[in-house]
C-alpha atoms as a PDB file:
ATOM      1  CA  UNK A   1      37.440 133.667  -0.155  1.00  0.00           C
ATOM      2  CA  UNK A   2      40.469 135.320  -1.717  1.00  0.00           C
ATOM      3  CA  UNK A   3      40.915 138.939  -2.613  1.00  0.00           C
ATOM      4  CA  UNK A   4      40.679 139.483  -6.644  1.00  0.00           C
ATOM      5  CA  UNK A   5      43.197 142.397  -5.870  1.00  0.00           C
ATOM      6  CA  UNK A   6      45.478 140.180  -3.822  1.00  0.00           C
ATOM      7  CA  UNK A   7      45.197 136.519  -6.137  1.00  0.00           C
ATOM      8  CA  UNK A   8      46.066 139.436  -8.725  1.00  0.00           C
ATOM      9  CA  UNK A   9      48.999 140.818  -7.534  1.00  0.00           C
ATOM     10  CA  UNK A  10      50.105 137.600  -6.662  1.00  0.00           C
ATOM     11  CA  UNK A  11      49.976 136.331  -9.956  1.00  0.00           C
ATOM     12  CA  UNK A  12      51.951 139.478 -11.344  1.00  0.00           C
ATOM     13  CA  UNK A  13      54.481 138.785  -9.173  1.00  0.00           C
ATOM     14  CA  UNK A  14      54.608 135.676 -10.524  1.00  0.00           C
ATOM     15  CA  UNK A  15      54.792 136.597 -14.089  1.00  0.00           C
ATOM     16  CA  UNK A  16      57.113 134.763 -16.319  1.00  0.00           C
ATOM     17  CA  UNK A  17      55.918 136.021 -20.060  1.00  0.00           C
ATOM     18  CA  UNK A  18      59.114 138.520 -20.888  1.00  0.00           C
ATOM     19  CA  UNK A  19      61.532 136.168 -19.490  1.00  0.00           C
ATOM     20  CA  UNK A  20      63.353 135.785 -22.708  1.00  0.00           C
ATOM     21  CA  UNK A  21      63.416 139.723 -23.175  1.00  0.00           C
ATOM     22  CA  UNK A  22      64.619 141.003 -19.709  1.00  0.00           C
ATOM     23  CA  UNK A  23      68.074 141.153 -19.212  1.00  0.00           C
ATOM     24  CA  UNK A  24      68.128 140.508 -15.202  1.00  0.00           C
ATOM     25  CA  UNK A  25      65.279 137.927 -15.317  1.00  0.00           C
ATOM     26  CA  UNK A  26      61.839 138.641 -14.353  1.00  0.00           C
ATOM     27  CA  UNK A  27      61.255 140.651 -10.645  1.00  0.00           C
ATOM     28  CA  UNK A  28      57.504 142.504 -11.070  1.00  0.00           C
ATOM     29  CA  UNK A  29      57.619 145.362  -8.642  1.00  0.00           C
ATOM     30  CA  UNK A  30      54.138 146.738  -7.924  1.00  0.00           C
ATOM     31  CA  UNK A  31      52.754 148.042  -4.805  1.00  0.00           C
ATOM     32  CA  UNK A  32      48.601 147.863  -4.879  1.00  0.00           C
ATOM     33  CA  UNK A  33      45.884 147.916  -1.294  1.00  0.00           C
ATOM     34  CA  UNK A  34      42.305 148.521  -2.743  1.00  0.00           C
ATOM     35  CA  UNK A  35      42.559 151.311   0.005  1.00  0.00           C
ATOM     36  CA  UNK A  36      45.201 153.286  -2.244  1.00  0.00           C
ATOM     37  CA  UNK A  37      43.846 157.174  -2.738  1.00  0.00           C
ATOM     38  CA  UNK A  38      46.339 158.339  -4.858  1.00  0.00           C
ATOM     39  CA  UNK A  39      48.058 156.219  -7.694  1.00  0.00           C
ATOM     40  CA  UNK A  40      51.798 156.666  -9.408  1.00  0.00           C
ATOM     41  CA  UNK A  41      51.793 155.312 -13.081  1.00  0.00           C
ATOM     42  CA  UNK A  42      55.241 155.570 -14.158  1.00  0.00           C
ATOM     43  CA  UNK A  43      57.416 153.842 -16.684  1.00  0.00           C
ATOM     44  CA  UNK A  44      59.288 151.037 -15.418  1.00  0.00           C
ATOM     45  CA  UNK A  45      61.869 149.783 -12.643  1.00  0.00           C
ATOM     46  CA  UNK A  46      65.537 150.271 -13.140  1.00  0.00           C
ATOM     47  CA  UNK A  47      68.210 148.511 -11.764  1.00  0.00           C
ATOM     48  CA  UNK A  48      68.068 149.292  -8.221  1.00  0.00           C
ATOM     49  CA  UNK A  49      64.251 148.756  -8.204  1.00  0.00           C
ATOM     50  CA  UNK A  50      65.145 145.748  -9.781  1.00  0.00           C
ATOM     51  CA  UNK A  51      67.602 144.909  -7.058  1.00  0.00           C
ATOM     52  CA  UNK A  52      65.777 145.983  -3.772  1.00  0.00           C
ATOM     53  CA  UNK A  53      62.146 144.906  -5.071  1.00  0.00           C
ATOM     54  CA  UNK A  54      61.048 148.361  -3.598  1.00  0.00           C
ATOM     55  CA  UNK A  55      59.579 151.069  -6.357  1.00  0.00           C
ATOM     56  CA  UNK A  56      61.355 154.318  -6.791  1.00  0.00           C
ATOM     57  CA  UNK A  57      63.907 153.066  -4.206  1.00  0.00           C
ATOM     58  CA  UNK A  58      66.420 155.685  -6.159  1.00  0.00           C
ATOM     59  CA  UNK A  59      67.190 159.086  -6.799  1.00  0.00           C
ATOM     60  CA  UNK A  60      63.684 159.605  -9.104  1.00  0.00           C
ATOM     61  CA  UNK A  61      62.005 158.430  -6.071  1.00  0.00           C
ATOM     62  CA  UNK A  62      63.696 160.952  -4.166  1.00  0.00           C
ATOM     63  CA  UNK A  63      62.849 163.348  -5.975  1.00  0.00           C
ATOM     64  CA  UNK A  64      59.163 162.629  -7.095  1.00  0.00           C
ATOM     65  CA  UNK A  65      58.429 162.678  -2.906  1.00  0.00           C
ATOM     66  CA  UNK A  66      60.162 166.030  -2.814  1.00  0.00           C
ATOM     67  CA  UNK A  67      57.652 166.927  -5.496  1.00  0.00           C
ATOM     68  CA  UNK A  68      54.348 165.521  -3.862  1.00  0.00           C
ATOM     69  CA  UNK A  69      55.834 167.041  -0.750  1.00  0.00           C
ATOM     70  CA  UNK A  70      55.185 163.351   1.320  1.00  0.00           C
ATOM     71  CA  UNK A  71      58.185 161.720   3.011  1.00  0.00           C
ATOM     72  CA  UNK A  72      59.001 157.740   2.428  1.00  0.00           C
ATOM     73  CA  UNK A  73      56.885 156.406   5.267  1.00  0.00           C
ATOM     74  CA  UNK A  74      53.646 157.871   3.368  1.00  0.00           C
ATOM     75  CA  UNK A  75      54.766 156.914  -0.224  1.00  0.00           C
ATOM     76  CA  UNK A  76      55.526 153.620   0.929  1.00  0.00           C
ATOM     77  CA  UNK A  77      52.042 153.019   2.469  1.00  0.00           C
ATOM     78  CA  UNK A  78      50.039 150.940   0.125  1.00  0.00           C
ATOM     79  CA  UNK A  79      46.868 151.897   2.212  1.00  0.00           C
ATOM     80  CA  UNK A  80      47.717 155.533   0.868  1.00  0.00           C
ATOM     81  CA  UNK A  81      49.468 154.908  -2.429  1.00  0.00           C
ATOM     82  CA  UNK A  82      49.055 152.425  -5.557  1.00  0.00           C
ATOM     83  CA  UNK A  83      52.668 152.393  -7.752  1.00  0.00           C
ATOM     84  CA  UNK A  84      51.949 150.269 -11.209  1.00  0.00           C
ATOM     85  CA  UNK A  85      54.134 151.125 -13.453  1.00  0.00           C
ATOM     86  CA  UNK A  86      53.349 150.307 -17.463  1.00  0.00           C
ATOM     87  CA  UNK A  87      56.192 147.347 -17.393  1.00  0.00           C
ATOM     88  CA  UNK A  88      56.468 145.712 -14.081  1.00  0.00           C
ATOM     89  CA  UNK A  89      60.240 144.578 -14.219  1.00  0.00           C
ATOM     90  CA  UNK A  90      63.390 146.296 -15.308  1.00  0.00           C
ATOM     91  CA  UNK A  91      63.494 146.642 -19.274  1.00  0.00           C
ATOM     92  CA  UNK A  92      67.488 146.538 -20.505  1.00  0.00           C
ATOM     93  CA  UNK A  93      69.341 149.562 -21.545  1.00  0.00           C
ATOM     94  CA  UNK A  94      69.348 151.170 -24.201  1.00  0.00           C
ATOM     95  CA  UNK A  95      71.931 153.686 -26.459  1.00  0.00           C
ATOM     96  CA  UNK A  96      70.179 156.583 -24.216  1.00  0.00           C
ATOM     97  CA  UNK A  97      68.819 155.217 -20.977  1.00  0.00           C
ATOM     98  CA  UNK A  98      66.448 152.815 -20.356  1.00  0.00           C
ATOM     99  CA  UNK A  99      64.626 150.699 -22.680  1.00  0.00           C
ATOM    100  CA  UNK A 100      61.006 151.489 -23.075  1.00  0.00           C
ATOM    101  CA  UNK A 101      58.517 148.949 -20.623  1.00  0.00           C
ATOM    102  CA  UNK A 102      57.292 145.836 -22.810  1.00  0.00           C
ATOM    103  CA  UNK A 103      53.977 146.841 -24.220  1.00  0.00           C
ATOM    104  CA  UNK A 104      52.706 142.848 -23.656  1.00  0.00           C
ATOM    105  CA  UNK A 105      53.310 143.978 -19.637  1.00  0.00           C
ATOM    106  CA  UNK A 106      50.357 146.361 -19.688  1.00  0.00           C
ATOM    107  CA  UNK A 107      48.679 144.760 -22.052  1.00  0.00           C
ATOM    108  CA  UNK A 108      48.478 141.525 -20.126  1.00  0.00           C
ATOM    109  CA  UNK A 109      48.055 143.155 -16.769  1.00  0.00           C
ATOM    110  CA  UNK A 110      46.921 146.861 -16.497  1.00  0.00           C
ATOM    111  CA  UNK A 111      43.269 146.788 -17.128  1.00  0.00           C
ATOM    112  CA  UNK A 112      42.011 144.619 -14.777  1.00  0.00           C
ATOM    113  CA  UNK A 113      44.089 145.437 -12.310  1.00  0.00           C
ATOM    114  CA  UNK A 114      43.221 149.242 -12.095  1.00  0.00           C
ATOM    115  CA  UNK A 115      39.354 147.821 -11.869  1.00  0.00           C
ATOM    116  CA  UNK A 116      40.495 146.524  -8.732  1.00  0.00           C
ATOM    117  CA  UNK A 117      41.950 150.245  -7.280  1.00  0.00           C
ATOM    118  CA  UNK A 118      38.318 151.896  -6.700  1.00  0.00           C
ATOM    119  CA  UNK A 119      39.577 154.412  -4.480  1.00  0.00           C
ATOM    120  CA  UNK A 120      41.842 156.184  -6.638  1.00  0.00           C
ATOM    121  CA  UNK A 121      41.157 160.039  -6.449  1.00  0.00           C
ATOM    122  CA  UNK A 122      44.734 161.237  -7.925  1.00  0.00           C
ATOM    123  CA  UNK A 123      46.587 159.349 -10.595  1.00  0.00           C
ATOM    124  CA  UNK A 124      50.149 160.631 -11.331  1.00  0.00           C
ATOM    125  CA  UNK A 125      51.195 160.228 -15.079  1.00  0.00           C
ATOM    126  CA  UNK A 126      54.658 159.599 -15.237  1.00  0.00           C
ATOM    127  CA  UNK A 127      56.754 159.860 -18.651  1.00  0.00           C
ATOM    128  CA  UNK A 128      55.735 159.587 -21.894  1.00  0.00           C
ATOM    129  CA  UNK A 129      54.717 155.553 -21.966  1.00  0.00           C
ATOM    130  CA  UNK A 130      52.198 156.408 -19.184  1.00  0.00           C
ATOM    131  CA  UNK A 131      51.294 159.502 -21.216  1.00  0.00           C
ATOM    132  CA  UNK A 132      50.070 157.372 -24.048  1.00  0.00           C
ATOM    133  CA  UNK A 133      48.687 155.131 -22.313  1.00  0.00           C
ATOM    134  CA  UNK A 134      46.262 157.134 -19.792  1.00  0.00           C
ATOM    135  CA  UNK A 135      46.155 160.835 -21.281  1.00  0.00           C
ATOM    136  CA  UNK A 136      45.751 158.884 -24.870  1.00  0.00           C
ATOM    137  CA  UNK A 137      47.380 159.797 -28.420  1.00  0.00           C
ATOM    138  CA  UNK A 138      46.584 163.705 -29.137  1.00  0.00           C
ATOM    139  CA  UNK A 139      49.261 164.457 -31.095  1.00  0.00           C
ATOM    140  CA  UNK A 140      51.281 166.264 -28.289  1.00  0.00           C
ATOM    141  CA  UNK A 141      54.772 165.995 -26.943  1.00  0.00           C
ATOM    142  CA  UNK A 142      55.246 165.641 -23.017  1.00  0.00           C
ATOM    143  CA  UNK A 143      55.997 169.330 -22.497  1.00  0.00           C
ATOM    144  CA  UNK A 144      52.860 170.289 -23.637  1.00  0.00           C
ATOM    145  CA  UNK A 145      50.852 168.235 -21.585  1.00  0.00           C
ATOM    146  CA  UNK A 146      52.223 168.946 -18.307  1.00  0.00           C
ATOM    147  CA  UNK A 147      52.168 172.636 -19.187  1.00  0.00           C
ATOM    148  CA  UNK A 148      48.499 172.281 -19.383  1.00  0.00           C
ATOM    149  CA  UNK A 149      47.985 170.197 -16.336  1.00  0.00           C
ATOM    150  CA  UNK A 150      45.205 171.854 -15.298  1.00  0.00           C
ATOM    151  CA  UNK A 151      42.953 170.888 -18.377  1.00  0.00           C
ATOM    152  CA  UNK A 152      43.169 167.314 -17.101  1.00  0.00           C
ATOM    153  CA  UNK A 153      41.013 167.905 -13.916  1.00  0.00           C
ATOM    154  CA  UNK A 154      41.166 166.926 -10.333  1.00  0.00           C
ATOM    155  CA  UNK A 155      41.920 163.499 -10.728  1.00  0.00           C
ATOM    156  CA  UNK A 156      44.822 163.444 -13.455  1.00  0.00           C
ATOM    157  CA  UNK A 157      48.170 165.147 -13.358  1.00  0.00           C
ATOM    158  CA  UNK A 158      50.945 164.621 -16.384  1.00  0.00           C
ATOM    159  CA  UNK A 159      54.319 165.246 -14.834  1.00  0.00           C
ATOM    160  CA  UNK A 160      57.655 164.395 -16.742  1.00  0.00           C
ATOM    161  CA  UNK A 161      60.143 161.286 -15.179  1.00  0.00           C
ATOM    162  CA  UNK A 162      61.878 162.318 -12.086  1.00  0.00           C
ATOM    163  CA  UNK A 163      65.117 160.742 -13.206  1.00  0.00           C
ATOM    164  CA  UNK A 164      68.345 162.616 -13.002  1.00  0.00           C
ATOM    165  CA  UNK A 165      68.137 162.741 -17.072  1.00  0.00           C
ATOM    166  CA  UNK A 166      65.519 164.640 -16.862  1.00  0.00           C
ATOM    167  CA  UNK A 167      67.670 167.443 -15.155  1.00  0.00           C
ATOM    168  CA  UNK A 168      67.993 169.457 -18.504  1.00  0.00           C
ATOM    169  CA  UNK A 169      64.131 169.585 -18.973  1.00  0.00           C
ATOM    170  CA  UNK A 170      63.409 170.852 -15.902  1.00  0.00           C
ATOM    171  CA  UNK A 171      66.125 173.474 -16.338  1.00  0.00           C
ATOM    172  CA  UNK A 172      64.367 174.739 -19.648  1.00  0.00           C
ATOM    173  CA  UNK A 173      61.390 174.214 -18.087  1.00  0.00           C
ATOM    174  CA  UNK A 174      61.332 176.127 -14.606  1.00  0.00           C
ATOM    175  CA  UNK A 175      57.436 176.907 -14.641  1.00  0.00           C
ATOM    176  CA  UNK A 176      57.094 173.295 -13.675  1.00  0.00           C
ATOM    177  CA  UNK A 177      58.646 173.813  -9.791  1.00  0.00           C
ATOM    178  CA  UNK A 178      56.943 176.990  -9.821  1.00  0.00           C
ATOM    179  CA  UNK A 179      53.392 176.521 -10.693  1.00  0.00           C
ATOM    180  CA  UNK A 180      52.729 172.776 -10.858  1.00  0.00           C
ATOM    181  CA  UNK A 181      54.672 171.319  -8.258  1.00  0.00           C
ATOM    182  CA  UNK A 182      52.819 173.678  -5.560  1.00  0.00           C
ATOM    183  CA  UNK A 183      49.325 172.495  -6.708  1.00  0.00           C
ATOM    184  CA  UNK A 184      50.644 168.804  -6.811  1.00  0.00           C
ATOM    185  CA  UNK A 185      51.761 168.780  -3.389  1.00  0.00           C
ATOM    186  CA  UNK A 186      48.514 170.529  -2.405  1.00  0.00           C
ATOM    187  CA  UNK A 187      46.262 167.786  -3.896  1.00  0.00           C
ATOM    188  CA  UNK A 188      48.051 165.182  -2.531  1.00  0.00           C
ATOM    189  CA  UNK A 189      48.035 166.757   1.046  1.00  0.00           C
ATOM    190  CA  UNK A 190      43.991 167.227   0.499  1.00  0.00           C
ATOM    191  CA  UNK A 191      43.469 163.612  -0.066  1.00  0.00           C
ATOM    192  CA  UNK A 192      45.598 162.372   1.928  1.00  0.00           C
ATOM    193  CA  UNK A 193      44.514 164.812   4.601  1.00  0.00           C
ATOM    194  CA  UNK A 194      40.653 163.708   3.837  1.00  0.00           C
ATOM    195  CA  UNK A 195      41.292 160.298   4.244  1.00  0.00           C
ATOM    196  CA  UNK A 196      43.290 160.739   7.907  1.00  0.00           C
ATOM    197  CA  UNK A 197      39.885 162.353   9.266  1.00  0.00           C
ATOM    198  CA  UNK A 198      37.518 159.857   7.888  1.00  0.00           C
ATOM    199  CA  UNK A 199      40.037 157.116   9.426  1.00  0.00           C
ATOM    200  CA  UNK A 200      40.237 159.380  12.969  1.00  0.00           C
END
């Protein structure tokens, strides 16, 4: 009998419904094991993703790793880690970055295939787009929810994009390397720690 999570994944991969609204052509780039502990829900690939088929294969990934204090090996273990981003293949560019992900992308696609991640005990929130679409629409900005990480619990953290843009934020912002990044990396080593023994 087939895996759900696998025919899934397979038929995201496969995905052909933007074609006429993504500059490079369709590549999805997800990463997804039913085993996954910890999940990244970010925005969407860029062009190198886009190129190497391998999420945060760039400087953002670089640095979000330095953040959750894991090196590539770990991140790149889909036994460990889910990475489903809220639009699956690289959007355009815009006047200042990036396009936004296409909306039909998660709408089509996110649902049912976070059903199929029941292990998830840590879901990263990447960017505003993920923001909305996990944390919901309480009428604040980024900043303030990853300021007040904490009020989201054990099993959610806000954090703002890794990307080199983002350089200027985190300059305003250094409270975020000082108190959030240290309890980040410690939640991910706890998990990730947790699941080594029950494996062992």
């Amino acid at each position: 009998m087939t895996d759900p999570l696998e025919n899934l994944a397979r038929n995201i991969r496969a995905c052909r419904l933007c074609e006429g609204q993504l500059p490079l052509g369709p590549r999805p780039v997800i990463q997804v094991d039913r085993r996954a502990k910890i999940l990244v829900a970010a925005q969407a690939p860029g062009t190198r993703v886009h190129e190497t088929g391998i999420p945060f294969n760039d400087p953002s990934g670089d640095r979000l790793r330095n953040w959750m204090g894991i090196d590539r090996d770990t991140f790149y273990d889909p036994a460990r880690m889910a990475i489903v981003p809220m639009g699956f293949c690289y959007p355009g560019r815009g006047k200042s970055g990036d396009n936004p992900p296409i909306p039909l992308c998660a709408q089509t696609w996110r649902r049912q295939l976070l059903d199929l991640l029941p292990g998830i005990r840590l879901t990263l929130v990447i960017g505003q787009y993920a923001h909305r679409w996990h944390l919901g629409k309480d009428g604040r900005n980024l900043t303030e929810r990853v300021r007040d990480f904490r009020a989201y619990g054990p099993e959610l953290m806000p954090l703002p994009h890794p990307s080199p843009r983002n350089n200027i934020w985190l300059a305003k912002n250094p409270w975020f390397e000082r108190e959030l990044v240290p309890v980040l990396r410690r939640r991910v080593r706890d998990i990730l720690g947790a699941d080594e023994k029950s494996a062992g």
